[in-house]
Protein backbone atom coordinates (compact mmCIF):
# COMPACT_ATOMS: atom_id res chain seq x y z
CA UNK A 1 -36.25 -218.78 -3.79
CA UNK A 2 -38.35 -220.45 -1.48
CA UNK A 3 -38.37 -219.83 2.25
CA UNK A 4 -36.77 -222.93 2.93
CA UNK A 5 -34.38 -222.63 0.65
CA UNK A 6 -33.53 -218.96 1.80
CA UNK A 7 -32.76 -220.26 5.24
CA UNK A 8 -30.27 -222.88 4.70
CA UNK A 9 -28.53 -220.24 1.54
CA UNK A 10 -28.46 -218.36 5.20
CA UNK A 11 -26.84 -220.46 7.03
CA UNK A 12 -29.60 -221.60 9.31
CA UNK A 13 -30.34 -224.81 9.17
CA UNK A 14 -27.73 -227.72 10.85
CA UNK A 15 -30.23 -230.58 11.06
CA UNK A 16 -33.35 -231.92 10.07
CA UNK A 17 -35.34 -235.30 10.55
CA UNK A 18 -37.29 -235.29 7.27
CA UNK A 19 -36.15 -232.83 5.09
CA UNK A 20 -38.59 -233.01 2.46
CA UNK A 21 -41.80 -233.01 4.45
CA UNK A 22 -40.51 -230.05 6.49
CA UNK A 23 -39.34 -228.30 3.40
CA UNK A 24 -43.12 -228.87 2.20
CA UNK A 25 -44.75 -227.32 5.19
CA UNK A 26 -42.78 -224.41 5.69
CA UNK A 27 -42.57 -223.23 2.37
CA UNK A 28 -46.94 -223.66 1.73
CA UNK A 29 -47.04 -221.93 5.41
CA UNK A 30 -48.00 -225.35 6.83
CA UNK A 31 -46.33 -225.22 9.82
CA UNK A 32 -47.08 -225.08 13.51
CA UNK A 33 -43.31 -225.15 15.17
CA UNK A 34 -42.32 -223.46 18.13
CA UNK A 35 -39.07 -222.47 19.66
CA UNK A 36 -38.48 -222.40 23.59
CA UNK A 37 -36.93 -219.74 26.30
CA UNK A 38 -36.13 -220.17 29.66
CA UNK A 39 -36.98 -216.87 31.48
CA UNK A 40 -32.80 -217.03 33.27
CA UNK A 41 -32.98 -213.28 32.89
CA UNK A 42 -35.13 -210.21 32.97
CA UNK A 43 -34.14 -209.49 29.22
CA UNK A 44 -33.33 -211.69 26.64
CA UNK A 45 -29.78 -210.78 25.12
CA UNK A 46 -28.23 -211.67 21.06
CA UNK A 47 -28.03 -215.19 21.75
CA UNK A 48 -31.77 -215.61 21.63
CA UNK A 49 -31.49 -212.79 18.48
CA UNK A 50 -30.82 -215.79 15.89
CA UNK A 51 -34.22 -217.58 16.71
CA UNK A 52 -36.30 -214.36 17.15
CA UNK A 53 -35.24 -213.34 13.43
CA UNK A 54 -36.07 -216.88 12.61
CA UNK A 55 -39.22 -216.92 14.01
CA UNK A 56 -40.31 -213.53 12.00
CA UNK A 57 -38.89 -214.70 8.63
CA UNK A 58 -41.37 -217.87 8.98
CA UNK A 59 -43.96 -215.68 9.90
CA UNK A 60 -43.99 -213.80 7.04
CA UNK A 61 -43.81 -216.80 5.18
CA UNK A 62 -47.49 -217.96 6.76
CA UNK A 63 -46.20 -220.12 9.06
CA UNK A 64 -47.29 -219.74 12.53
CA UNK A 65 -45.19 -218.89 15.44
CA UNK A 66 -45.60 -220.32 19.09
CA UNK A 67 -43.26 -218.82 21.55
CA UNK A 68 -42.97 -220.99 24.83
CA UNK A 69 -41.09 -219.48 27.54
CA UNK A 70 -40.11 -221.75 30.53
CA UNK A 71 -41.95 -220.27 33.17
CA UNK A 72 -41.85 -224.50 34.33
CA UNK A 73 -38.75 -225.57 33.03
CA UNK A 74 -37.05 -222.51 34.29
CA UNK A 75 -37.53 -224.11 37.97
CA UNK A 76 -35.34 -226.90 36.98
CA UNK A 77 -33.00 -225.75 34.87
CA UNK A 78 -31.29 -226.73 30.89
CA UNK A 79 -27.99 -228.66 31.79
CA UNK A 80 -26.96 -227.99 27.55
CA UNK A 81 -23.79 -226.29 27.35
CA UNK A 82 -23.13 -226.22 31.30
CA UNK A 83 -19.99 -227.23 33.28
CA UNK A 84 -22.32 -226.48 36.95
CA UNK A 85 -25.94 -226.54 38.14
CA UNK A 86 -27.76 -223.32 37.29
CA UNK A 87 -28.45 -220.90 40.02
CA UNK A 88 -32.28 -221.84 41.32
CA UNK A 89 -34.58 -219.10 40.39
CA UNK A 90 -37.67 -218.07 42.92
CA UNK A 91 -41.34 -218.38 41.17
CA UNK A 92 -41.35 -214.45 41.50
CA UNK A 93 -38.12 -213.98 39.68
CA UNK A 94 -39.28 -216.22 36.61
CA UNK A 95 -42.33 -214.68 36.46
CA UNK A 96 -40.97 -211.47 36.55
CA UNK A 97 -38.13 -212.82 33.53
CA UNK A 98 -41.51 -213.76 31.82
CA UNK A 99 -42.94 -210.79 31.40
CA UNK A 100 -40.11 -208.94 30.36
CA UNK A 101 -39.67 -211.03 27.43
CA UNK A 102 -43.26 -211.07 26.34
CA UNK A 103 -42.57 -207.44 25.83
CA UNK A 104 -38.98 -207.88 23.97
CA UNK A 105 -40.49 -210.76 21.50
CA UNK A 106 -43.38 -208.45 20.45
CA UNK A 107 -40.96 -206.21 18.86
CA UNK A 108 -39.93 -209.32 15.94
CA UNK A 109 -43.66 -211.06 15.81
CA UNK A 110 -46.50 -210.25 15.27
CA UNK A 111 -48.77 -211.65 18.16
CA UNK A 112 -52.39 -210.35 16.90
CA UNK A 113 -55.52 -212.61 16.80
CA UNK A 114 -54.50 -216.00 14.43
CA UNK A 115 -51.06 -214.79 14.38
CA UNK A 116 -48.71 -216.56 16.50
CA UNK A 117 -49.24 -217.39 20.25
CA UNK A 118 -47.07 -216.88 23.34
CA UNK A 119 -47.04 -219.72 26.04
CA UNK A 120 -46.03 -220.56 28.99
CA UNK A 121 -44.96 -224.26 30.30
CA UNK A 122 -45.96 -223.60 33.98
CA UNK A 123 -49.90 -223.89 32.77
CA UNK A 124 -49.65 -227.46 32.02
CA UNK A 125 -46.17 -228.39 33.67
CA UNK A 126 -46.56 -227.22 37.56
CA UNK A 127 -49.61 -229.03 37.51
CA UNK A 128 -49.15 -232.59 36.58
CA UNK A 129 -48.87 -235.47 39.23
CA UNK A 130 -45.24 -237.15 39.49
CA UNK A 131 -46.09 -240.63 40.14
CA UNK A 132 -48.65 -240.07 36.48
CA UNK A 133 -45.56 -238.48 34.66
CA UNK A 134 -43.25 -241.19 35.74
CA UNK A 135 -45.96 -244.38 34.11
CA UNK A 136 -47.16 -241.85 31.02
CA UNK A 137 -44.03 -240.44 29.86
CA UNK A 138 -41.23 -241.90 32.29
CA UNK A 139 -41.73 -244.96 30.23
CA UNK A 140 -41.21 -243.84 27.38
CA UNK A 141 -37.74 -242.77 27.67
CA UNK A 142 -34.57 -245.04 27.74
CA UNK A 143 -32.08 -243.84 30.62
CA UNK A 144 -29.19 -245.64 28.60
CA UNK A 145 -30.12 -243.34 25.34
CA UNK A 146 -30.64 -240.69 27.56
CA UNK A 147 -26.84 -240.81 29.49
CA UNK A 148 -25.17 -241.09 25.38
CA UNK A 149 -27.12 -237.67 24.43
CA UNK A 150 -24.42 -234.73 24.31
CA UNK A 151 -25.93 -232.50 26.79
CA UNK A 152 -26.07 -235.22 29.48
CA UNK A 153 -22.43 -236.37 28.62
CA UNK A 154 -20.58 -233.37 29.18
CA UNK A 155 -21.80 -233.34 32.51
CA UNK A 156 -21.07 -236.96 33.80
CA UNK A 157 -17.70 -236.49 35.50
CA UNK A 158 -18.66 -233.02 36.76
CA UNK A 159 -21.89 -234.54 38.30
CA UNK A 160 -25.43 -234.43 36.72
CA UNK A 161 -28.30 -233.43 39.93
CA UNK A 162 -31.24 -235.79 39.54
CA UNK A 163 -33.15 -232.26 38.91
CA UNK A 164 -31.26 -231.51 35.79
CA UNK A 165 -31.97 -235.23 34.11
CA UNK A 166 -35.21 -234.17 34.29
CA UNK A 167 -35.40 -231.53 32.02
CA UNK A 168 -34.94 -233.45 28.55
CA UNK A 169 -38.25 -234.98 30.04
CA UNK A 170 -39.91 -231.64 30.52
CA UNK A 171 -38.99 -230.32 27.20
CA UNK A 172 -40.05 -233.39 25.39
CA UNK A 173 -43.51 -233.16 27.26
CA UNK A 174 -43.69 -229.30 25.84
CA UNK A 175 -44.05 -230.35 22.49
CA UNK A 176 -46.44 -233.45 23.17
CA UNK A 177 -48.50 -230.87 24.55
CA UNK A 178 -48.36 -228.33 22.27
CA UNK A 179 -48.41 -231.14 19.68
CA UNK A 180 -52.10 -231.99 21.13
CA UNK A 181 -53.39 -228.43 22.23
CA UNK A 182 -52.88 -226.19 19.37
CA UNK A 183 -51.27 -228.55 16.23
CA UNK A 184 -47.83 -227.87 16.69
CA UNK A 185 -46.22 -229.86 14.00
CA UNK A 186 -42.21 -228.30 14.32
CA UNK A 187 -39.92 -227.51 16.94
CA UNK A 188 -36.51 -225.24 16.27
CA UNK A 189 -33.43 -224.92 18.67
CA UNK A 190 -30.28 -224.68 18.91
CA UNK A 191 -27.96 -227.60 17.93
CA UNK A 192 -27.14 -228.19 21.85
CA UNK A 193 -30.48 -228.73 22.12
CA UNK A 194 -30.92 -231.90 20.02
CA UNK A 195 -31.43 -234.86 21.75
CA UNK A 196 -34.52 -232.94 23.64
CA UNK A 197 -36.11 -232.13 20.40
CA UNK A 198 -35.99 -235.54 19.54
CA UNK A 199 -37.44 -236.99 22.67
CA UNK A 200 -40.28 -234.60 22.31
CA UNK A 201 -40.91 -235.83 18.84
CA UNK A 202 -40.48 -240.05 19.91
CA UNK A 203 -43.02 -238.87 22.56
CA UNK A 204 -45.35 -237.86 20.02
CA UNK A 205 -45.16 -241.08 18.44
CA UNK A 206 -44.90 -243.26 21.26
CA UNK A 207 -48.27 -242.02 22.85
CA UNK A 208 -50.37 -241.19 19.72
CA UNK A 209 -48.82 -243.84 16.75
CA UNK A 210 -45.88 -243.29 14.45
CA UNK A 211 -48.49 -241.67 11.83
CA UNK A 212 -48.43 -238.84 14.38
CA UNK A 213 -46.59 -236.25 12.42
CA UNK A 214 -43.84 -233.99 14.48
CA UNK A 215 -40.69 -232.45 12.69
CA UNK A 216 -37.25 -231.30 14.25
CA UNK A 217 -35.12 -228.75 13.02
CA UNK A 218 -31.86 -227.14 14.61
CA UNK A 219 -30.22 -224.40 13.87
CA UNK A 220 -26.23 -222.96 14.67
CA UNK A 221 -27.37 -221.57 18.08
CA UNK A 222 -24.94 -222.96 20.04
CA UNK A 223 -22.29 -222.54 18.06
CA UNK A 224 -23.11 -219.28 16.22
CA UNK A 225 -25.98 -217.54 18.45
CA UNK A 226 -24.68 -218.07 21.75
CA UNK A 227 -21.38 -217.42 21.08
CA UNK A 228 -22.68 -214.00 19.44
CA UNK A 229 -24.05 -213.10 23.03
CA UNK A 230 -21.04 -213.05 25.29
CA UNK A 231 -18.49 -210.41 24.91
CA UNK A 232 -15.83 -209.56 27.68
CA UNK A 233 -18.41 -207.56 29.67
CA UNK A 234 -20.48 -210.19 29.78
CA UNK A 235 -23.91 -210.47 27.71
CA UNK A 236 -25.08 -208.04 25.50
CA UNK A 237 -28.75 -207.71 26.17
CA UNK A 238 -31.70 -206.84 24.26
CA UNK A 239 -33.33 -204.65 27.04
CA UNK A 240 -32.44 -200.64 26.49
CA UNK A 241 -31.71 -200.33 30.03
CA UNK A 242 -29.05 -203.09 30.44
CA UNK A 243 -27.27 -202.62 26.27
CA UNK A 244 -27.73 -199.09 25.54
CA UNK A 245 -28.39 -198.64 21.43
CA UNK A 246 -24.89 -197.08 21.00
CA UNK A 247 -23.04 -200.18 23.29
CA UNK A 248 -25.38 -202.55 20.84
CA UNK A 249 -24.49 -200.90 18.01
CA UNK A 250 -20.95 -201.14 18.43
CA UNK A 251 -20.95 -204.68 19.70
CA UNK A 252 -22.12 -205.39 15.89
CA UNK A 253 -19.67 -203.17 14.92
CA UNK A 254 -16.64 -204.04 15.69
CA UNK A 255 -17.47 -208.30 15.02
CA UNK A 256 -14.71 -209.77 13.52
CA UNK A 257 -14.18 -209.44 9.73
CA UNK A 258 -14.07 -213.04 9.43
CA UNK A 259 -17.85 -213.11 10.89
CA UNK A 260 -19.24 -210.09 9.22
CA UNK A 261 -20.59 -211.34 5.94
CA UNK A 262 -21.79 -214.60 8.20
CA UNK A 263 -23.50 -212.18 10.87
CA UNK A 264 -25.40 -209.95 7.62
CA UNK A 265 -26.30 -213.30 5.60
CA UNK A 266 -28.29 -214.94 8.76
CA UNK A 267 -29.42 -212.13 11.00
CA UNK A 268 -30.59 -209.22 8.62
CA UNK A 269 -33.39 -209.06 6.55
CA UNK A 270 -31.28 -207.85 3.39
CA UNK A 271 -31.79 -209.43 0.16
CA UNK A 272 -29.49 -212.76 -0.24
CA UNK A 273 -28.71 -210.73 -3.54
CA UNK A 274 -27.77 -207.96 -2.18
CA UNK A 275 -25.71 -209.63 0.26
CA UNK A 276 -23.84 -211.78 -2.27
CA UNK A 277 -22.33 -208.66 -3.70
CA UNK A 278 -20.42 -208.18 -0.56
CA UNK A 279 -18.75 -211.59 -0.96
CA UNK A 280 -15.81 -209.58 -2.39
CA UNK A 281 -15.22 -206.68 0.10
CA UNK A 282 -12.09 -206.37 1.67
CA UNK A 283 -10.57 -203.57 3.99
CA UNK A 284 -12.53 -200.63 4.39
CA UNK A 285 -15.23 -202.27 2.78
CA UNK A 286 -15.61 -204.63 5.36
CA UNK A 287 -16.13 -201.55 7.94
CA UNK A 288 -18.44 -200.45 5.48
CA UNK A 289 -20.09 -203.83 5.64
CA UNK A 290 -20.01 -203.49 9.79
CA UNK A 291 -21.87 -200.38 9.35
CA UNK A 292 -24.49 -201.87 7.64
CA UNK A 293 -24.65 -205.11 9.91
CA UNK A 294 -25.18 -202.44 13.45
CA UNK A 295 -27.46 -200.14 11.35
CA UNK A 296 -29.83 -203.24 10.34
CA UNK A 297 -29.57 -205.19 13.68
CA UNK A 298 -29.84 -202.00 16.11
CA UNK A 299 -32.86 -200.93 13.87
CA UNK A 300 -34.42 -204.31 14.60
CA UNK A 301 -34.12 -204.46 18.04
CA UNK A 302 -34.72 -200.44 19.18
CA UNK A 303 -35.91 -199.00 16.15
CA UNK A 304 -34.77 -196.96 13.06
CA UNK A 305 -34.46 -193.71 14.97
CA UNK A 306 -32.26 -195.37 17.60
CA UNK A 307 -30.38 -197.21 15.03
CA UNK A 308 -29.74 -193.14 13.41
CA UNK A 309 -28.66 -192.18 16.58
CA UNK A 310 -26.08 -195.24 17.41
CA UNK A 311 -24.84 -194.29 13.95
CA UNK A 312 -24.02 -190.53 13.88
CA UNK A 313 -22.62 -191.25 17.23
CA UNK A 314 -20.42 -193.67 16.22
CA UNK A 315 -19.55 -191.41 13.07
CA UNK A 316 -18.58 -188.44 15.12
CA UNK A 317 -16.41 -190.07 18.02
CA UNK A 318 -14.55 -192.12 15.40
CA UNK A 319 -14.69 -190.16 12.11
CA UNK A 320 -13.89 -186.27 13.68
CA UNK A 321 -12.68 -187.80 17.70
CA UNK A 322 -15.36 -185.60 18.98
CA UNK A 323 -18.40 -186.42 21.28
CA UNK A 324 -22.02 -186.55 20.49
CA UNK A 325 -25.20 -186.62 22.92
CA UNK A 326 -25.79 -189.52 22.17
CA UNK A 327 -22.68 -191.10 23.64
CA UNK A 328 -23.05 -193.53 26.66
CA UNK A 329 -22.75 -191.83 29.88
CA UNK A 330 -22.60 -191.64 33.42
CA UNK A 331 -24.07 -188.76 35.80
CA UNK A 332 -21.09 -188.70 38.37
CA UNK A 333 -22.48 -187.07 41.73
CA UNK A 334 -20.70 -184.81 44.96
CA UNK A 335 -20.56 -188.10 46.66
CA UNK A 336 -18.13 -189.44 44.21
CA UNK A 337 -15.36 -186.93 44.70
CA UNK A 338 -13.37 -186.87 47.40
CA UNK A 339 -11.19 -183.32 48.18
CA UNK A 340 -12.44 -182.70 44.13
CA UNK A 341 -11.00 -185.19 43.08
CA UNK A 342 -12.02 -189.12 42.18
CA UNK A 343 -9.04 -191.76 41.11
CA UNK A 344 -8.96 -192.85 37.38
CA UNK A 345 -9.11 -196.63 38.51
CA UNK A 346 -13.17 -195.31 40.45
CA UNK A 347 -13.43 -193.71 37.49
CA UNK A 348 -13.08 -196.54 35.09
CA UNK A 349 -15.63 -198.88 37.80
CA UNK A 350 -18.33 -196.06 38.33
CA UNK A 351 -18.92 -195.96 34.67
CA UNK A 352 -19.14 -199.66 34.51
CA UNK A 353 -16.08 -199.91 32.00
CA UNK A 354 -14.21 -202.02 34.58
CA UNK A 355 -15.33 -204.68 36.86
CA UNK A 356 -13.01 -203.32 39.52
CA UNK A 357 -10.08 -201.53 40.78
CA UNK A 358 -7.66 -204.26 39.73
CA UNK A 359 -9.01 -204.60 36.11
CA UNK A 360 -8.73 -201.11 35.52
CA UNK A 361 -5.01 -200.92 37.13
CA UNK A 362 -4.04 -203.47 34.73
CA UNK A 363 -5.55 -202.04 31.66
CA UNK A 364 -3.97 -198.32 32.30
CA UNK A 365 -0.57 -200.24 33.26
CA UNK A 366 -1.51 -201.49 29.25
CA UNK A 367 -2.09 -198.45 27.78
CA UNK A 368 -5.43 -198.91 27.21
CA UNK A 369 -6.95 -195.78 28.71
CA UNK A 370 -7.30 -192.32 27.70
CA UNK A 371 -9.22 -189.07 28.92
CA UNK A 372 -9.68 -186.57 26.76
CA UNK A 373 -7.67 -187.75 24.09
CA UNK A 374 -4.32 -187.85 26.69
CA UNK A 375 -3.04 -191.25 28.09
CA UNK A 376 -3.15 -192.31 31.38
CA UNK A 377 0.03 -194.07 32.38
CA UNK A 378 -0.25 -193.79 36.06
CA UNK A 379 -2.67 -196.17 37.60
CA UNK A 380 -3.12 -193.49 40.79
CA UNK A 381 -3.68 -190.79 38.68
CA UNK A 382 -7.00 -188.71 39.34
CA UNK A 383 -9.66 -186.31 37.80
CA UNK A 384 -10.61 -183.62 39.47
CA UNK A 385 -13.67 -181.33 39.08
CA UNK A 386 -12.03 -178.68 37.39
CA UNK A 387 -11.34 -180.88 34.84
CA UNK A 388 -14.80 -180.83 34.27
CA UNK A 389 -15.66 -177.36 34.12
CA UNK A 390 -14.97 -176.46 30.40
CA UNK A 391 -17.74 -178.69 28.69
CA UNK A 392 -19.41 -180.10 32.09
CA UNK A 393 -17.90 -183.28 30.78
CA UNK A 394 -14.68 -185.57 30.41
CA UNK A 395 -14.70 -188.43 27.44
CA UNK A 396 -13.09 -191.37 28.42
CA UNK A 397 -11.55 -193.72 25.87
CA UNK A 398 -11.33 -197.51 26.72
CA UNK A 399 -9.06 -199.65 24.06
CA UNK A 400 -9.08 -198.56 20.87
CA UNK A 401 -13.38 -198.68 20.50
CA UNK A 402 -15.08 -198.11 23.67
CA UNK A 403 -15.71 -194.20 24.31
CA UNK A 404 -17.72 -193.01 27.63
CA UNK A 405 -18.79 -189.63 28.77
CA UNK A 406 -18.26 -188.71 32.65
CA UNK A 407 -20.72 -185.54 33.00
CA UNK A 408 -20.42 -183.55 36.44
């Protein structure tokens, strides 16, 4: 099986413009094609995770990877997928965002000499002239075919800033220039992002003929990849500092069992054969199948020996109900005691398993905290440092899946 082939038996591929000349160039490791990220964070998180396996499997196909991050378009902002306008980020912030994932991307390609390239829009987008962008490429665009695109619609009755209509503009302009510059001859993104990718390819052939060629491909992003990133505490990130290994780990562990076999089939690296012979799996199997989904995915992002660590972790909270070093944890200090003791509810918020007193009343009131193995059922109930003088720790238990050690 061909590379193409592999990634729509993966689940990958929603939409193409020409399917046979794409299919062509990616599978003789013909293609130029980039994929964009705006810099809205200092890490990127599992929504980008989709595209950043993508991006490796084509590399080593012998296709050629560009990686554009938005240190321009970042400024103004992608309206896809919004209700509100996006919180304006300083140039000292993006750049920061920038760096960070330069650092997080080298991890899934390979960025050495002829290898792929890493971008970055603000070198050709913070310096062009307005009034020259508005007769060059302005023209070029329809504002009636521009108001019927998807991500423009959704916004309409909310209100749509000037700033934001701009951006399906800016993208477009990315791939003209990349198109020029360094051959780009494919762009991938997410299916929200379709009606940009297709402006940047009618650029293409506006300015330089319709023998120009440029190629669009999406992929289930928006409805897959970015709903893979959000979880109830919010993203889960890519950066060790923010998602520790074990909190990643378990993220992919406890997916649904309806999106397991999905989850395996388009973000590992395991043979499609392999894979196939899940199919069938049912009850513990499927756990068995969630194992193998964390163990793959953690090794990808932190590494093998992180991914060993996540797992024996996992293995000896849930297997035996003990702890293991490698359990998250908080250091709690004098300050956080008062009289020796500290409330359950400050408990639950110093450890950053509730967003506040009120969320954590409400899920004791639930049932949905332990320590040590023993229910709490009173939301005013408190731990005090004796309590912590056997093992120089407490374990707390969130739900039925989240464990935490308190160390004093």
């Amino acid at each position: 099986m061909q590379i193409y082939e592999e990634l729509v038996a993966r689940g990958l591929i929603a939409q193409v413009t020409n399917e046979e000349e794409i299919k062509n160039l990616i599978n003789n490791g013909k293609a130029t094609f980039y994929i964009g990220f705006d810099p809205t964070a200092d890490s990127l998180h599992v929504g980008h995770f989709m595209a950043l396996c993508l991006m490796k499997r084509l590399q080593m196909a012998g296709n050629k990877p560009i990686a554009l991050v938005g240190g321009g378009t970042g400024m103004i902002g992608d309206p896809s997928g919004r209700t509100d306008l996006r919180q304006m980020l300083t140039a000292e912030t993006i750049e920061h965002n920038v760096e960070c994932f330069k650092k997080q991307m080298s991890r899934f390609i390979d960025f050495g000499e002829g290898k792929a390239m890493l971008v970055n829009n603000k070198d050709w987008l913070l310096d062009l002239n307005y009034v020259e962008v508005l007769r060059e490429v302005g023209a070029c665009f329809s504002v009636n075919n521009m108001l019927r695109a998807e991500c423009y619609k959704q916004r309409m009755e909310k209100g749509l800033s000037f700033l934001e209509f701009n951006y399906m503009i800016m993208q477009s302009y990315d791939f003209y220039h990349l198109f020029k510059e360094y051959g780009c001859n494919m762009q991938f993104g997410g299916d929200d992002q379709w009606s940009n990718m297709l402006g940047g390819t009618e650029l293409i052939r506006k300015k330089l003929g319709k023998d120009a060629h440029a190629m669009t491909i999406t992929l289930l992003l928006n409805s897959e990849g970015k709903k893979m990133g959000k979880t109830a505490k919010g993203a889960v990130w890519l950066d060790p500092d923010k998602t520790s290994p074990y909190d990643f780990f378990q993220y992919w562990r406890n997916v649904d069992d309806a999106d397991v076999l999905k989850c395996i089939r388009m973000l590992t690296f395991l043979p499609l054969e392999e894979i196939d012979k899940m199919s069938g799996w049912e009850g513990s199997q499927l756990n068995k199948a969630k194992e193998i989904l964390a163990y793959e995915l953690t090794s990808l992002v932190h590494g093998k020996e992180e991914a060993e660590k996540a797992m024996s972790a996992a293995k000896a909270i849930f297997v035996s109900g003990g702890d293991s070093e490698n359990m998250p944890s908080t250091q709690l200090e004098d300050s956080d005691f008062t009289d020796g003791a500290i409330g359950v509810m400050n408990l639950m918020v110093r450890c950053g398993l509730c967003k506040s007193n009120g969320e954590a009343r409400r899920l004791i009131e639930q049932g949905g905290v332990s320590i040590n193995d023993a229910k709490v059922t009173d939301s005013k109930a408190v731990v005090t440092e004796a309590d912590f003088a056997e093992k120089g720790y407490i374990v707390i238990k969130k739900g039925k899946k989240v464990f935490h050690k308190a160390v004093k």
